[in-house]
Protein backbone atom coordinates (compact mmCIF):
# COMPACT_ATOMS: atom_id res chain seq x y z
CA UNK A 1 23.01 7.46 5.84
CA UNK A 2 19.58 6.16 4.42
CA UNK A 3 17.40 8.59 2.99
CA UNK A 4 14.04 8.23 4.43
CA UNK A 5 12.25 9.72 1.66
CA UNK A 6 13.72 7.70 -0.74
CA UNK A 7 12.74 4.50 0.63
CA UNK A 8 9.55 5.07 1.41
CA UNK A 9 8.91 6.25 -1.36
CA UNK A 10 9.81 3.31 -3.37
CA UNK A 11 7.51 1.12 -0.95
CA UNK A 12 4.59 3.29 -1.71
CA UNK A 13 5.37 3.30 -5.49
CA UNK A 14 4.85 -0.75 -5.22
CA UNK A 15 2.16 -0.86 -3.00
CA UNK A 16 0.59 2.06 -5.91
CA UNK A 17 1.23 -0.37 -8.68
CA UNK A 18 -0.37 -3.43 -7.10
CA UNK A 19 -2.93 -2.14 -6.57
CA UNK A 20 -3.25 0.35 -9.62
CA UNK A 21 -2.90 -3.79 -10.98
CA UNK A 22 -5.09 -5.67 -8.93
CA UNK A 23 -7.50 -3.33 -7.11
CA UNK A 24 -9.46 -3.82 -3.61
CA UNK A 25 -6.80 -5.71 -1.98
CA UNK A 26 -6.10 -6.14 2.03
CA UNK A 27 -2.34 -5.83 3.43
CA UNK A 28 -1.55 -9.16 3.18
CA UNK A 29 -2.58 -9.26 -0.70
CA UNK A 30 -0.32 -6.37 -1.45
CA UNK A 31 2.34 -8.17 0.40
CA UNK A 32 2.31 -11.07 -1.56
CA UNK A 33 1.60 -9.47 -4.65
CA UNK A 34 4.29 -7.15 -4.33
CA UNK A 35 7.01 -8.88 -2.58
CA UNK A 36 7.08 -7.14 0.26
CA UNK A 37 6.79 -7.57 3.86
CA UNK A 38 3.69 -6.97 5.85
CA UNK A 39 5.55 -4.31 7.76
CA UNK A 40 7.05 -2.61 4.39
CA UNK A 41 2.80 -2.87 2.87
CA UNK A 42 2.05 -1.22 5.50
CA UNK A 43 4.83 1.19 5.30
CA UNK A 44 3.91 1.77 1.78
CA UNK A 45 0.14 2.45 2.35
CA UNK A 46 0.64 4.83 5.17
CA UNK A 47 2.71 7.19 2.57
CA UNK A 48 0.25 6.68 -0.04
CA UNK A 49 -2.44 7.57 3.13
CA UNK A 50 -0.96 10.85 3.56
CA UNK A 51 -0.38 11.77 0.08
CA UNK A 52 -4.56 11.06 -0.25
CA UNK A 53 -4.24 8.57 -2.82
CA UNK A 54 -5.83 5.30 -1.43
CA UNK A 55 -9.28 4.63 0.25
CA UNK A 56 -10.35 2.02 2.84
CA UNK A 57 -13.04 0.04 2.90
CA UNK A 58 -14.27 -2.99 5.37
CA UNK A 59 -15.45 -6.15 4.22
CA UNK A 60 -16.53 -7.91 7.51
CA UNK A 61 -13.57 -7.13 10.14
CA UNK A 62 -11.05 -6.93 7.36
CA UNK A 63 -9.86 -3.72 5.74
CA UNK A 64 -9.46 -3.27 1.91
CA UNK A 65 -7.74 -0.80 0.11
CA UNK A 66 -7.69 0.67 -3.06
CA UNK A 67 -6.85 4.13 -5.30
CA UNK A 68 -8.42 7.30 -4.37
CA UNK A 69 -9.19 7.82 -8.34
């Protein structure tokens, strides 16, 4: 069985570090950046979202994100 927890986690801990890296990226930056899918990004930021470590912010119709620091 897959822990949940586990792999999660590890998909926030890269999104963290790319953008701990890189800063005010969008979904598709941390995706590339971190050699993940779109799906596992997004995966990654909605962990991150409930621990209250990232922030959004909208640049036209597209939404950055970056550390809650």
């Amino acid at each position: 069985m897959v822990n949940v927890e586990e792999v999660f986690g590890v998909l926030a801990g890269k999104v963290w570090s790319t953008l701990k890296e890189n800063g005010n990226l969008t979904v598709g930056e941390i995706a590339k950046l971190a050699s993940l899918s779109r799906e596992e990004a997004m995966a990654g930021l909605g962990w991150l979202a409930r621990e209250n470590k990232i922030r959004i912010e909208y640049h036209g119709k597209k939404r950055h994100y970056s550390l809650n620091e």
